[in-house]
PDB file of N, CA and C in Angstrom:
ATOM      1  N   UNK A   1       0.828  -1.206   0.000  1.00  0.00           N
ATOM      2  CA  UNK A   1       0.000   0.000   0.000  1.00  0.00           C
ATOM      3  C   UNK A   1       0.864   1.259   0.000  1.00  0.00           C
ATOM      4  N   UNK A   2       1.860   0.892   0.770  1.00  0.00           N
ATOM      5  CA  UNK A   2       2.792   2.138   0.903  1.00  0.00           C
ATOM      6  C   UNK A   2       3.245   2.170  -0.265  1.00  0.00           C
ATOM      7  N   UNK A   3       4.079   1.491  -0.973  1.00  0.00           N
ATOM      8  CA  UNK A   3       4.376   2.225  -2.393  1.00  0.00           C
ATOM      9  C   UNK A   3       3.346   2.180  -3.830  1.00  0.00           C
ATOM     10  N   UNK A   4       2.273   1.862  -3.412  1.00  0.00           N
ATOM     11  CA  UNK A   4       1.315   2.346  -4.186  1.00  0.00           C
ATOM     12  C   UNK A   4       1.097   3.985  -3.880  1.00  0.00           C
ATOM     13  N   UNK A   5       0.947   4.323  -2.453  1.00  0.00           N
ATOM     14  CA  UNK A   5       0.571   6.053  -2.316  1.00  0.00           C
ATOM     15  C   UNK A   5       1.597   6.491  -2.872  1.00  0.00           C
ATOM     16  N   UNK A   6       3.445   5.821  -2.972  1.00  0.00           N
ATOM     17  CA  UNK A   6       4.291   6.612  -3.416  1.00  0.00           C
ATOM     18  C   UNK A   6       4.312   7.062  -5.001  1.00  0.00           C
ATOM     19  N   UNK A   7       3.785   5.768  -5.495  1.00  0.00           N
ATOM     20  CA  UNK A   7       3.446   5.822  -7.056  1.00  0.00           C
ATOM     21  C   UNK A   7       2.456   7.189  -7.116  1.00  0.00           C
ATOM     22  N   UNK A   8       1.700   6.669  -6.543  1.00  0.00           N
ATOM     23  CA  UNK A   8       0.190   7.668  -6.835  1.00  0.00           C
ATOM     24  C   UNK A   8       0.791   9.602  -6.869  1.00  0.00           C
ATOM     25  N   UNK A   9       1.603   9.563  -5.758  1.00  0.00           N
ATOM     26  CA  UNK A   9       2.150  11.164  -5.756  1.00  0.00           C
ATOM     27  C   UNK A   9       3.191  11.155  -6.734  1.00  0.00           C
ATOM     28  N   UNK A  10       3.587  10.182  -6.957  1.00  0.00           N
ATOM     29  CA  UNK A  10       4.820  10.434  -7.986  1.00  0.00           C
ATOM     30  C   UNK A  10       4.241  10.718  -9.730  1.00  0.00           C
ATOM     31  N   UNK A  11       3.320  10.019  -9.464  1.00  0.00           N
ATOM     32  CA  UNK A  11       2.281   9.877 -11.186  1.00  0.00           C
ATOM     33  C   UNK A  11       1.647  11.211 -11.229  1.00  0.00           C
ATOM     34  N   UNK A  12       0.913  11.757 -10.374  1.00  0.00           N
ATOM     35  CA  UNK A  12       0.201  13.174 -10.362  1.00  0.00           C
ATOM     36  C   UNK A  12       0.650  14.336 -11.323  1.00  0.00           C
ATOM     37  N   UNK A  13      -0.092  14.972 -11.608  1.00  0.00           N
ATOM     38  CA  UNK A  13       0.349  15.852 -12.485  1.00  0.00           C
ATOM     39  C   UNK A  13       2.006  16.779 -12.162  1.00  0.00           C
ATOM     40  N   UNK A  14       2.669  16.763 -12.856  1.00  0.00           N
ATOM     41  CA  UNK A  14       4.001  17.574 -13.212  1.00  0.00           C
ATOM     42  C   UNK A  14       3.965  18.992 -13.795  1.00  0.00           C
ATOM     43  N   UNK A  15       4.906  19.681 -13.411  1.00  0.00           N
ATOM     44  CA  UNK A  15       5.180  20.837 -14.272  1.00  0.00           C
ATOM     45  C   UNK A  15       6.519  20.486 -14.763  1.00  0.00           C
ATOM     46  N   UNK A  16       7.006  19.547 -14.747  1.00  0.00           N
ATOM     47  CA  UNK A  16       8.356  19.412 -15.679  1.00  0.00           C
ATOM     48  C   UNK A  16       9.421  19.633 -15.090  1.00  0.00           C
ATOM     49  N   UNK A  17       9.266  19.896 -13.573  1.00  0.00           N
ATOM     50  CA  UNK A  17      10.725  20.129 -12.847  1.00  0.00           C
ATOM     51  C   UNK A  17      11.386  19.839 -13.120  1.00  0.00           C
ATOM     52  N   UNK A  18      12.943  19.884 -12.377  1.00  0.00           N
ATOM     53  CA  UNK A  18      14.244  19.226 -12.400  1.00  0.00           C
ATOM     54  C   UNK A  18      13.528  18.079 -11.057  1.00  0.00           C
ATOM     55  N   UNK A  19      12.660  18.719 -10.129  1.00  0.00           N
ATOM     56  CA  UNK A  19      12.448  18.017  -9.241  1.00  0.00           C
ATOM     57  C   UNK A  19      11.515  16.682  -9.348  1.00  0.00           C
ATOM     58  N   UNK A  20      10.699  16.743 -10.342  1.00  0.00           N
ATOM     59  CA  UNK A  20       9.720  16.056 -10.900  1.00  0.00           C
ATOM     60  C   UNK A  20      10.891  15.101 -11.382  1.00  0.00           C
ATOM     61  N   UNK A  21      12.037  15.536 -12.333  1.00  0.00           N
ATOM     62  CA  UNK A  21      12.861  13.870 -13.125  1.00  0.00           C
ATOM     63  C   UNK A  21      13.402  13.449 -12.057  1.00  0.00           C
ATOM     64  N   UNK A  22      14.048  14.198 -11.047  1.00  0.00           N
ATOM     65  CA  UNK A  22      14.759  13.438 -10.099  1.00  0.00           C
ATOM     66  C   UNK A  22      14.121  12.121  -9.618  1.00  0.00           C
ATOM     67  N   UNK A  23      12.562  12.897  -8.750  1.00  0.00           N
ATOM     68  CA  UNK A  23      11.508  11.561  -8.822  1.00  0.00           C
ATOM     69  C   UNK A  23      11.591  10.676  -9.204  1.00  0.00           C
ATOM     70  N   UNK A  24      10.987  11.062 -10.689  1.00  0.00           N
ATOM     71  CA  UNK A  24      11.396   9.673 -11.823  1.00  0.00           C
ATOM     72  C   UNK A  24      12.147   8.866 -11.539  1.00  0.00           C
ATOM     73  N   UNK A  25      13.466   9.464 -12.172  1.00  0.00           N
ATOM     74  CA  UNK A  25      14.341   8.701 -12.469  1.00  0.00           C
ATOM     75  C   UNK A  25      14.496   7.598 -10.707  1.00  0.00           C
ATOM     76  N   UNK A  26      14.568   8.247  -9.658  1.00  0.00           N
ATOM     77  CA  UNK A  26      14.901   7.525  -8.441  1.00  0.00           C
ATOM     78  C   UNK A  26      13.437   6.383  -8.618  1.00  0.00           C
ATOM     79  N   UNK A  27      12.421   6.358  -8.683  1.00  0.00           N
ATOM     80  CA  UNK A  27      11.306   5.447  -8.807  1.00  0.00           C
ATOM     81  C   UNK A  27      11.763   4.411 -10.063  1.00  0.00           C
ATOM     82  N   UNK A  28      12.315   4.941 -11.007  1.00  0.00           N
ATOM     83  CA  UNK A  28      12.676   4.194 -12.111  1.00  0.00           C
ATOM     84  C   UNK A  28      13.883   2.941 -11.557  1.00  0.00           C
ATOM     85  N   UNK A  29      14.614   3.208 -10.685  1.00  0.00           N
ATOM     86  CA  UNK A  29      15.657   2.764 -10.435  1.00  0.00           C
ATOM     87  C   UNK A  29      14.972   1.239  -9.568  1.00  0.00           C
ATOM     88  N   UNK A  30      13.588   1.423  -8.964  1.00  0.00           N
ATOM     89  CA  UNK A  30      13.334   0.467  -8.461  1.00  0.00           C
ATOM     90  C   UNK A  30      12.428  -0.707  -9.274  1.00  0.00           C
ATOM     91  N   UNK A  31      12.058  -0.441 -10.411  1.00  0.00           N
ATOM     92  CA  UNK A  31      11.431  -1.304 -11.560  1.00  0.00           C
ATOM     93  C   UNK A  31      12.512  -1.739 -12.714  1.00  0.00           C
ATOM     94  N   UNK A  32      12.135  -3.021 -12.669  1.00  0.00           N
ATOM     95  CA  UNK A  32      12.902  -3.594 -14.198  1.00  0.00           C
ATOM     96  C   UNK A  32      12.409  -3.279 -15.198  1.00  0.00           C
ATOM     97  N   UNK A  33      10.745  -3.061 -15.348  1.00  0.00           N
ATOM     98  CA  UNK A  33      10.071  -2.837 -16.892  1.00  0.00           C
ATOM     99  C   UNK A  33       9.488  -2.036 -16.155  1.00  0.00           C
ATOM    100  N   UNK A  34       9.785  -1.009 -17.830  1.00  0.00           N
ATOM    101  CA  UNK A  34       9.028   0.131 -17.803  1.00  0.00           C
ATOM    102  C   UNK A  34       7.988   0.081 -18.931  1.00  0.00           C
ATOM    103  N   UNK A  35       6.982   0.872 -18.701  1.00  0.00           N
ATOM    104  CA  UNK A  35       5.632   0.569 -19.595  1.00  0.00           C
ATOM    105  C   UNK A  35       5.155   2.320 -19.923  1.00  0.00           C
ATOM    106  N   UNK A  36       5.581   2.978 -20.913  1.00  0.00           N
ATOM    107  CA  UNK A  36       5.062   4.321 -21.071  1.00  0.00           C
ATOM    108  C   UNK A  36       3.712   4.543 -22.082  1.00  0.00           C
ATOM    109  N   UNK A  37       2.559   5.478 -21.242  1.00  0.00           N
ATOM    110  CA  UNK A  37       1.494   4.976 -21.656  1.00  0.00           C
ATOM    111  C   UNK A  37       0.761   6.290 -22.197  1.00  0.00           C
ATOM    112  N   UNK A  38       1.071   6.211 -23.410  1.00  0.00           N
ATOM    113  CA  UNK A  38       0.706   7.676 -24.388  1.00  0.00           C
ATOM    114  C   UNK A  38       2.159   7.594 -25.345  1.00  0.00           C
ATOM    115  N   UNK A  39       1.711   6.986 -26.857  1.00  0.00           N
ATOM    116  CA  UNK A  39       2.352   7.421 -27.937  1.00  0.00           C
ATOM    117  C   UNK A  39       2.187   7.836 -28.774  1.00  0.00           C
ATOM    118  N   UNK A  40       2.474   8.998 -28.287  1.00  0.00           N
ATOM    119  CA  UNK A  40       2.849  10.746 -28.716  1.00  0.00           C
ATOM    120  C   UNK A  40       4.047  11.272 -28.133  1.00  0.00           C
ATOM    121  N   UNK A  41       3.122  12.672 -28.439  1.00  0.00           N
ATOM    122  CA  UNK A  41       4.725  13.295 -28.276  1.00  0.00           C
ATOM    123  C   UNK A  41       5.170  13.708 -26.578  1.00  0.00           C
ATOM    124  N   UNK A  42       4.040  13.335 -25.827  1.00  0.00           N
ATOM    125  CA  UNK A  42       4.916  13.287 -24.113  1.00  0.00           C
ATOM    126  C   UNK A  42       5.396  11.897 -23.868  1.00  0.00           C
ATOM    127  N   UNK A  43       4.784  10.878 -24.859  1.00  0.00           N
ATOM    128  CA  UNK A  43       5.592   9.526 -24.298  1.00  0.00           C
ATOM    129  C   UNK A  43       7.112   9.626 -25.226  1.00  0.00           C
ATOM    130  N   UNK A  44       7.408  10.316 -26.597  1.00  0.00           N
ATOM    131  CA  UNK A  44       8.470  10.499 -26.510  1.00  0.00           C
ATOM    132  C   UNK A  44       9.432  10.845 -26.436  1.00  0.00           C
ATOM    133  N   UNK A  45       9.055  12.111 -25.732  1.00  0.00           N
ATOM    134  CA  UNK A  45       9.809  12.885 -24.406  1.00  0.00           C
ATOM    135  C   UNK A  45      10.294  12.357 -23.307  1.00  0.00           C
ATOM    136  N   UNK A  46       8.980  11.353 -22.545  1.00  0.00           N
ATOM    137  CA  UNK A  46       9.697  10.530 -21.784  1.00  0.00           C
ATOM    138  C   UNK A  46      10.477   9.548 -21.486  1.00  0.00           C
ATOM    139  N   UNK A  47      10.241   8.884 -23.194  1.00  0.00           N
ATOM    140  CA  UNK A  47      11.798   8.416 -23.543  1.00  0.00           C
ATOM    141  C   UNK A  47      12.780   8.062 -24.056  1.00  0.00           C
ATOM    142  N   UNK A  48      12.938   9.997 -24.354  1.00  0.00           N
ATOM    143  CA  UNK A  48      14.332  10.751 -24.239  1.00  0.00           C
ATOM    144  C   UNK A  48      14.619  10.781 -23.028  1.00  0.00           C
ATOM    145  N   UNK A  49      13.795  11.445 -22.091  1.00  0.00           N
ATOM    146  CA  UNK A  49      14.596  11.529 -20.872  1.00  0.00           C
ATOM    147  C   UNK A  49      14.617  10.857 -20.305  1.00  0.00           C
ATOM    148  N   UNK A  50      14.622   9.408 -20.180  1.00  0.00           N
ATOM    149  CA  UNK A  50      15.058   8.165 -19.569  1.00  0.00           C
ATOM    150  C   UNK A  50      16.197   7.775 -20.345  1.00  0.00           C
ATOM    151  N   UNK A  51      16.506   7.953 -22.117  1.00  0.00           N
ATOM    152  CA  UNK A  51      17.521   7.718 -22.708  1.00  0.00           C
ATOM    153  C   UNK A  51      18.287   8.529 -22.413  1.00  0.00           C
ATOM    154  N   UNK A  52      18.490   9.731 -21.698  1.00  0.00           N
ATOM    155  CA  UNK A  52      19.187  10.598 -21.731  1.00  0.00           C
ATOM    156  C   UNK A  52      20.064  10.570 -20.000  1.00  0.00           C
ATOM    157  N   UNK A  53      19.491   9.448 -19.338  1.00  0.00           N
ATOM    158  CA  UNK A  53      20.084   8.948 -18.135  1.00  0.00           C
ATOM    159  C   UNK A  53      20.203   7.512 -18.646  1.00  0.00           C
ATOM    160  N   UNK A  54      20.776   7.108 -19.486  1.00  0.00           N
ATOM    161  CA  UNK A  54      20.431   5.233 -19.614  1.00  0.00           C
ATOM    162  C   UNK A  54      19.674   4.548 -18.744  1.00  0.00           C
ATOM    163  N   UNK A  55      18.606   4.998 -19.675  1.00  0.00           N
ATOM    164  CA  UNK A  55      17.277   3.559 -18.573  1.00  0.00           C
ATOM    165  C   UNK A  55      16.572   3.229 -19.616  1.00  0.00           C
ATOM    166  N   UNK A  56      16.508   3.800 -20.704  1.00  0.00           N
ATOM    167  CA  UNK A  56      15.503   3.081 -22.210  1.00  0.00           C
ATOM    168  C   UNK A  56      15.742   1.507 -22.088  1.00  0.00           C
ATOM    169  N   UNK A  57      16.511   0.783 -21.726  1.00  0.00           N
ATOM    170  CA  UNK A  57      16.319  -0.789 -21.761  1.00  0.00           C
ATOM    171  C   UNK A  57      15.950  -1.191 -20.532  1.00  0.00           C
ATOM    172  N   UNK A  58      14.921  -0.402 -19.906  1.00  0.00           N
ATOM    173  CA  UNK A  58      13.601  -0.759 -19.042  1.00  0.00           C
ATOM    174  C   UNK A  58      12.797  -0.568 -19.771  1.00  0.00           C
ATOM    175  N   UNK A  59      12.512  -0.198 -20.511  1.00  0.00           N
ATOM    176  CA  UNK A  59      11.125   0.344 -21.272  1.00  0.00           C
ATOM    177  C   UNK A  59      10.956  -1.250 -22.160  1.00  0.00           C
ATOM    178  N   UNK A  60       9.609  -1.293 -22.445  1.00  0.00           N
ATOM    179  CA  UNK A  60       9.384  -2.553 -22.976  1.00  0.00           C
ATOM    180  C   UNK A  60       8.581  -1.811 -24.016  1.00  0.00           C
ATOM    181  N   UNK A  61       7.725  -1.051 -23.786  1.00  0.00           N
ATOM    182  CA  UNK A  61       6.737  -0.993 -24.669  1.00  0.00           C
ATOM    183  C   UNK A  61       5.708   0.303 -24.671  1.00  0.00           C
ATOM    184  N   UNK A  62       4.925   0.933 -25.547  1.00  0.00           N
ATOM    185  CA  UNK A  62       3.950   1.779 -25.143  1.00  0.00           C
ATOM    186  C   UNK A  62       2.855   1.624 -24.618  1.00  0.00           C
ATOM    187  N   UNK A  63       1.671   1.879 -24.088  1.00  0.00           N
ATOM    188  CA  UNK A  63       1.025   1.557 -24.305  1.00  0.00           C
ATOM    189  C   UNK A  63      -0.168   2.847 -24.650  1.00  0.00           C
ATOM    190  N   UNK A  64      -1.532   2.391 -25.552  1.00  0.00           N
ATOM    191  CA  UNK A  64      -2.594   3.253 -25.575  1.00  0.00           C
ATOM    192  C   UNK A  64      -3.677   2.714 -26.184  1.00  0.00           C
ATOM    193  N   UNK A  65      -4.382   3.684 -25.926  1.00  0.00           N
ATOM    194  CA  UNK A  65      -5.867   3.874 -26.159  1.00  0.00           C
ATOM    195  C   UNK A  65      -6.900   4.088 -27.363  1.00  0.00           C
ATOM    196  N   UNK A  66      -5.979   4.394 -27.961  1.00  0.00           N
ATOM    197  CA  UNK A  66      -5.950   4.915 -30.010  1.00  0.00           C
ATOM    198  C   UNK A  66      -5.695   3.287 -30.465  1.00  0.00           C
ATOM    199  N   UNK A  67      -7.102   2.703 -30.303  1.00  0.00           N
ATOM    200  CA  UNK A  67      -6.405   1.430 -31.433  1.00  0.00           C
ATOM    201  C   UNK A  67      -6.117   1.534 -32.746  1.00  0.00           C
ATOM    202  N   UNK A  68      -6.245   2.611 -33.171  1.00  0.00           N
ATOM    203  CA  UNK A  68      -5.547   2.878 -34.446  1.00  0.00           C
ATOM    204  C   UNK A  68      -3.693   2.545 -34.168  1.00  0.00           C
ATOM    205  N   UNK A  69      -3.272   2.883 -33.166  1.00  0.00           N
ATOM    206  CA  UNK A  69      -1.880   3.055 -32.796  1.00  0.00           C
ATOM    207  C   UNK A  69      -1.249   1.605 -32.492  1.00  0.00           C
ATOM    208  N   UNK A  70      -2.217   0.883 -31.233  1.00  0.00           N
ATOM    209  CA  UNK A  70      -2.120  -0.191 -31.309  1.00  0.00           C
ATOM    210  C   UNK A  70      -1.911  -1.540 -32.119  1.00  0.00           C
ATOM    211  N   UNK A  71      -0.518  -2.427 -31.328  1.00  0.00           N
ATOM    212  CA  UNK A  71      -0.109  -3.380 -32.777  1.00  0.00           C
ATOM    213  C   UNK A  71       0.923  -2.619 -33.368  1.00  0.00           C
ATOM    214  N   UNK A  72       0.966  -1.211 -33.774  1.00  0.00           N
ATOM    215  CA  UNK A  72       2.071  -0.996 -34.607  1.00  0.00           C
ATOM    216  C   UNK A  72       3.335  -0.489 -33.868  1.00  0.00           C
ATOM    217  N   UNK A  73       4.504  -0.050 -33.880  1.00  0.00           N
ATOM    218  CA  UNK A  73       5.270   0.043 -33.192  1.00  0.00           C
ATOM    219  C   UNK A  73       5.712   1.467 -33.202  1.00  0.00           C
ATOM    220  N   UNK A  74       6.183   2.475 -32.387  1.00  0.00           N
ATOM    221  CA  UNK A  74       6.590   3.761 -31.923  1.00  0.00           C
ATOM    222  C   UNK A  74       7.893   3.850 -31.422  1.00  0.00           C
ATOM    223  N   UNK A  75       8.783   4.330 -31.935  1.00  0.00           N
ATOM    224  CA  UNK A  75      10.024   4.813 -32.146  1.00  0.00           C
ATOM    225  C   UNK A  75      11.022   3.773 -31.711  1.00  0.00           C
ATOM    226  N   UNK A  76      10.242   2.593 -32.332  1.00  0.00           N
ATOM    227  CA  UNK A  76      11.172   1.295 -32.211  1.00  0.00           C
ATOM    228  C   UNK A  76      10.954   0.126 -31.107  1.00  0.00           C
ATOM    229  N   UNK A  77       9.666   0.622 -30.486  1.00  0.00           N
ATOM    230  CA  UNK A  77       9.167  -0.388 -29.498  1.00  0.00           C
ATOM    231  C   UNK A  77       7.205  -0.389 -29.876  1.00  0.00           C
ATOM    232  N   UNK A  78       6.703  -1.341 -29.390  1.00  0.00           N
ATOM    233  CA  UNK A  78       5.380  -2.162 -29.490  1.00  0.00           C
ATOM    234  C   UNK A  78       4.618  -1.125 -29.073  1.00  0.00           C
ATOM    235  N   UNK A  79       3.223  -0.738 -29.796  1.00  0.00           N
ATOM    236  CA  UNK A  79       2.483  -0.096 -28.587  1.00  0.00           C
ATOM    237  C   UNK A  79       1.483  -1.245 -28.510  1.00  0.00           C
ATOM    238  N   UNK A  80       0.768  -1.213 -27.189  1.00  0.00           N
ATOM    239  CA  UNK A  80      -0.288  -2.189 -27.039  1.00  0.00           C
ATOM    240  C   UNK A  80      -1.034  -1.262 -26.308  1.00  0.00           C
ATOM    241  N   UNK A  81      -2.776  -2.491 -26.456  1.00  0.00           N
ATOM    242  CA  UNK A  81      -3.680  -1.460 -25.280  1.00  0.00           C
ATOM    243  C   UNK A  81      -3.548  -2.313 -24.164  1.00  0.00           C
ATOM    244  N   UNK A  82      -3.992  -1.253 -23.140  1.00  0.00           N
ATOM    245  CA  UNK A  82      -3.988  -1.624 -21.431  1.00  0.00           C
ATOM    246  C   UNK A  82      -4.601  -2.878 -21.052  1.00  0.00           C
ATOM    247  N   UNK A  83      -5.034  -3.671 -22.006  1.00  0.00           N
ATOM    248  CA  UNK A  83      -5.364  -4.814 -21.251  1.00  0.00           C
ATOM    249  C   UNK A  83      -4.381  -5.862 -21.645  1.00  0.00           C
ATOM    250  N   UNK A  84      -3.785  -5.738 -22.705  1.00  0.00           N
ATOM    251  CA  UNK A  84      -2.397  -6.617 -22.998  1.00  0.00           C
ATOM    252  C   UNK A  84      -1.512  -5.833 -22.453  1.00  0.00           C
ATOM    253  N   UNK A  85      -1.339  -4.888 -21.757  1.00  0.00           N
ATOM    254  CA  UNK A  85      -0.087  -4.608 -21.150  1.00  0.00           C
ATOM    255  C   UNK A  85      -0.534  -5.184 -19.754  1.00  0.00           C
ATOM    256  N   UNK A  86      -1.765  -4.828 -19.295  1.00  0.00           N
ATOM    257  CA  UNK A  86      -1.442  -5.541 -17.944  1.00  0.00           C
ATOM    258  C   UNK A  86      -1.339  -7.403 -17.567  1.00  0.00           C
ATOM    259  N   UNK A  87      -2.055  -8.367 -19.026  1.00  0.00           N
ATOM    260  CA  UNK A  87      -1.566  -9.192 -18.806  1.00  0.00           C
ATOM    261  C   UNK A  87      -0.100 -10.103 -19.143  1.00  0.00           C
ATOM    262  N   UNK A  88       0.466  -8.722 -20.248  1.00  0.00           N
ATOM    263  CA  UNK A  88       1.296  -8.977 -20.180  1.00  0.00           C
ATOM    264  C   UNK A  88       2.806  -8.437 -18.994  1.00  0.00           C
ATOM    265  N   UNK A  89       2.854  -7.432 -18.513  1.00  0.00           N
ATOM    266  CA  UNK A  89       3.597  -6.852 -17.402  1.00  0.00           C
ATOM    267  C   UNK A  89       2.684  -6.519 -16.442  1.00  0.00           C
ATOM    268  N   UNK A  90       2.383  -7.398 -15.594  1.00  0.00           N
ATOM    269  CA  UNK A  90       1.585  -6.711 -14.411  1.00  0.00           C
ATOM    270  C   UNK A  90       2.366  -6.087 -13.304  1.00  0.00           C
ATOM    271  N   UNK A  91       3.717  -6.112 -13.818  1.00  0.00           N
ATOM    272  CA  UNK A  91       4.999  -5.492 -11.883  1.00  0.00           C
ATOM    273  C   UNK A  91       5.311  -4.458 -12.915  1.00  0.00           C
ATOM    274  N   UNK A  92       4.868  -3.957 -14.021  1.00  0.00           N
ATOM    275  CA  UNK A  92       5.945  -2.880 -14.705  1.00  0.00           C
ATOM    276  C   UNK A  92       5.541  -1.179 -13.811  1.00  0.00           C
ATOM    277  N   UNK A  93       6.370  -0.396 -14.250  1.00  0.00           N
ATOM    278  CA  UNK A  93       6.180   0.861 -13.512  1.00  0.00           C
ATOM    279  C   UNK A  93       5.239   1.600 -14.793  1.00  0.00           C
ATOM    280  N   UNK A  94       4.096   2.112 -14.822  1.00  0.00           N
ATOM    281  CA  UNK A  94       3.851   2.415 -15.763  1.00  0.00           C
ATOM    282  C   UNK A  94       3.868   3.752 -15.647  1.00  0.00           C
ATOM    283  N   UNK A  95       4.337   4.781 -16.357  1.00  0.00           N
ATOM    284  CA  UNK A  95       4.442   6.223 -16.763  1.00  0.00           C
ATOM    285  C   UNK A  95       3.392   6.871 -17.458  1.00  0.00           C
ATOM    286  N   UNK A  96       2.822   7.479 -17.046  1.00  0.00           N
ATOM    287  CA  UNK A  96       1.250   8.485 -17.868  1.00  0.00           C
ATOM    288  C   UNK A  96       2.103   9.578 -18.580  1.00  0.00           C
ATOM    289  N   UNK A  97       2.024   9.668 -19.550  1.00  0.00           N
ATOM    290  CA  UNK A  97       2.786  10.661 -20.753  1.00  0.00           C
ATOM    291  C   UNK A  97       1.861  11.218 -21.550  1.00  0.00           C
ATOM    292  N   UNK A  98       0.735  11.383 -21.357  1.00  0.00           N
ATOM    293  CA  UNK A  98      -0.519  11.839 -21.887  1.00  0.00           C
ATOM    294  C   UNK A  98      -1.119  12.988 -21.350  1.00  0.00           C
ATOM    295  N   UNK A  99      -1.601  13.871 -22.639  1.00  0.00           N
ATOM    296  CA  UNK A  99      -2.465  14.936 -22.121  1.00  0.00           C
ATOM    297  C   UNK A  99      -3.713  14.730 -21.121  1.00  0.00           C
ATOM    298  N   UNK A 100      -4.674  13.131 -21.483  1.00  0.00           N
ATOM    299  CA  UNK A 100      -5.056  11.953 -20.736  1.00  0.00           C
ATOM    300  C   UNK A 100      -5.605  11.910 -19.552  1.00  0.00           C
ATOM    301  N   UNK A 101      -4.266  12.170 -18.773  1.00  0.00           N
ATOM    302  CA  UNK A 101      -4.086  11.830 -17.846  1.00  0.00           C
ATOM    303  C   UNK A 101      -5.143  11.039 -16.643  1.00  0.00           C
ATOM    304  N   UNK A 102      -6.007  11.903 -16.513  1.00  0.00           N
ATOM    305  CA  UNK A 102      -6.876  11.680 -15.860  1.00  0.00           C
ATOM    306  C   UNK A 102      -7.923  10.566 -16.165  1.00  0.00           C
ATOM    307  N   UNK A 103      -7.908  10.296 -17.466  1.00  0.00           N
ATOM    308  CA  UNK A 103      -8.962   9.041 -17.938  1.00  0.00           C
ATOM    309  C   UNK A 103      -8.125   8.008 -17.763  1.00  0.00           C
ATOM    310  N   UNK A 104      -6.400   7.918 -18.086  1.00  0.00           N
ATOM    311  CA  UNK A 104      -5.721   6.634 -17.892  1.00  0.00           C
ATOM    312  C   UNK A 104      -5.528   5.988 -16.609  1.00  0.00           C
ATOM    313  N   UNK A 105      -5.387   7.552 -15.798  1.00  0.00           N
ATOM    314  CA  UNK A 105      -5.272   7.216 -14.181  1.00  0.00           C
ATOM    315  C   UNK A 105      -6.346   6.487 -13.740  1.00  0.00           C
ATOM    316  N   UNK A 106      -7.557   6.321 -14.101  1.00  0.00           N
ATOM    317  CA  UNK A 106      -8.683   5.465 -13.645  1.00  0.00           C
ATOM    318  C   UNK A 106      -8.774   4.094 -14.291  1.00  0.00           C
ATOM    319  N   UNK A 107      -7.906   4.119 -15.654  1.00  0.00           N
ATOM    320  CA  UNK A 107      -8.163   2.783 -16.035  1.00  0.00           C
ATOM    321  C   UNK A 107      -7.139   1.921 -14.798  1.00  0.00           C
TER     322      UNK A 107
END
């Protein structure tokens, strides 16, 4: 439960800090797969800035909501929708990179 509330404040909306990546990146450090969920252009922002600390080989995959998007692949990795990502990675850290936000946070 406890690091679910930590997730939960850590996922909340951002203004893009330095303090906000620090977050990240330290939460990142405790997951093997990463799962970024919005591919566009904040999921690939987010990872650049995970490539830009070497952590992109946590990332497994995108995921979204646009089955148009779904099935095809985004800047060299899978996107899938949320129900094949969760049976496929159910321990991954998943990252909200979406304007979204708020509709993914409930799925």
């Amino acid at each position: 439960m406890m690091q679910t509330k930590k997730l939960q404040e850590l996922l909340d909306w951002s203004d893009g800090s330095e303090e906000y990546e620090g977050n990240l990146l330290e939460k990142v450090d405790s997951y093997h797969e990463i799962i970024i969920f919005g591919a566009g252009i904040g999921g690939r922002q987010t990872l650049e800035l995970l490539r830009a600390h070497n952590e992109e080989g946590r990332v497994r995959a995108f995921c979204d909501n646009n089955e148009m998007k779904t099935g095809a692949c985004y800047l060299g990795l899978p996107v899938m929708s949320s129900e094949e990502m969760k049976g496929r990675w159910p321990d991954a850290l998943v990252i909200i990179s979406s304007t979204a936000y708020d509709v993914i946070k409930e799925q």
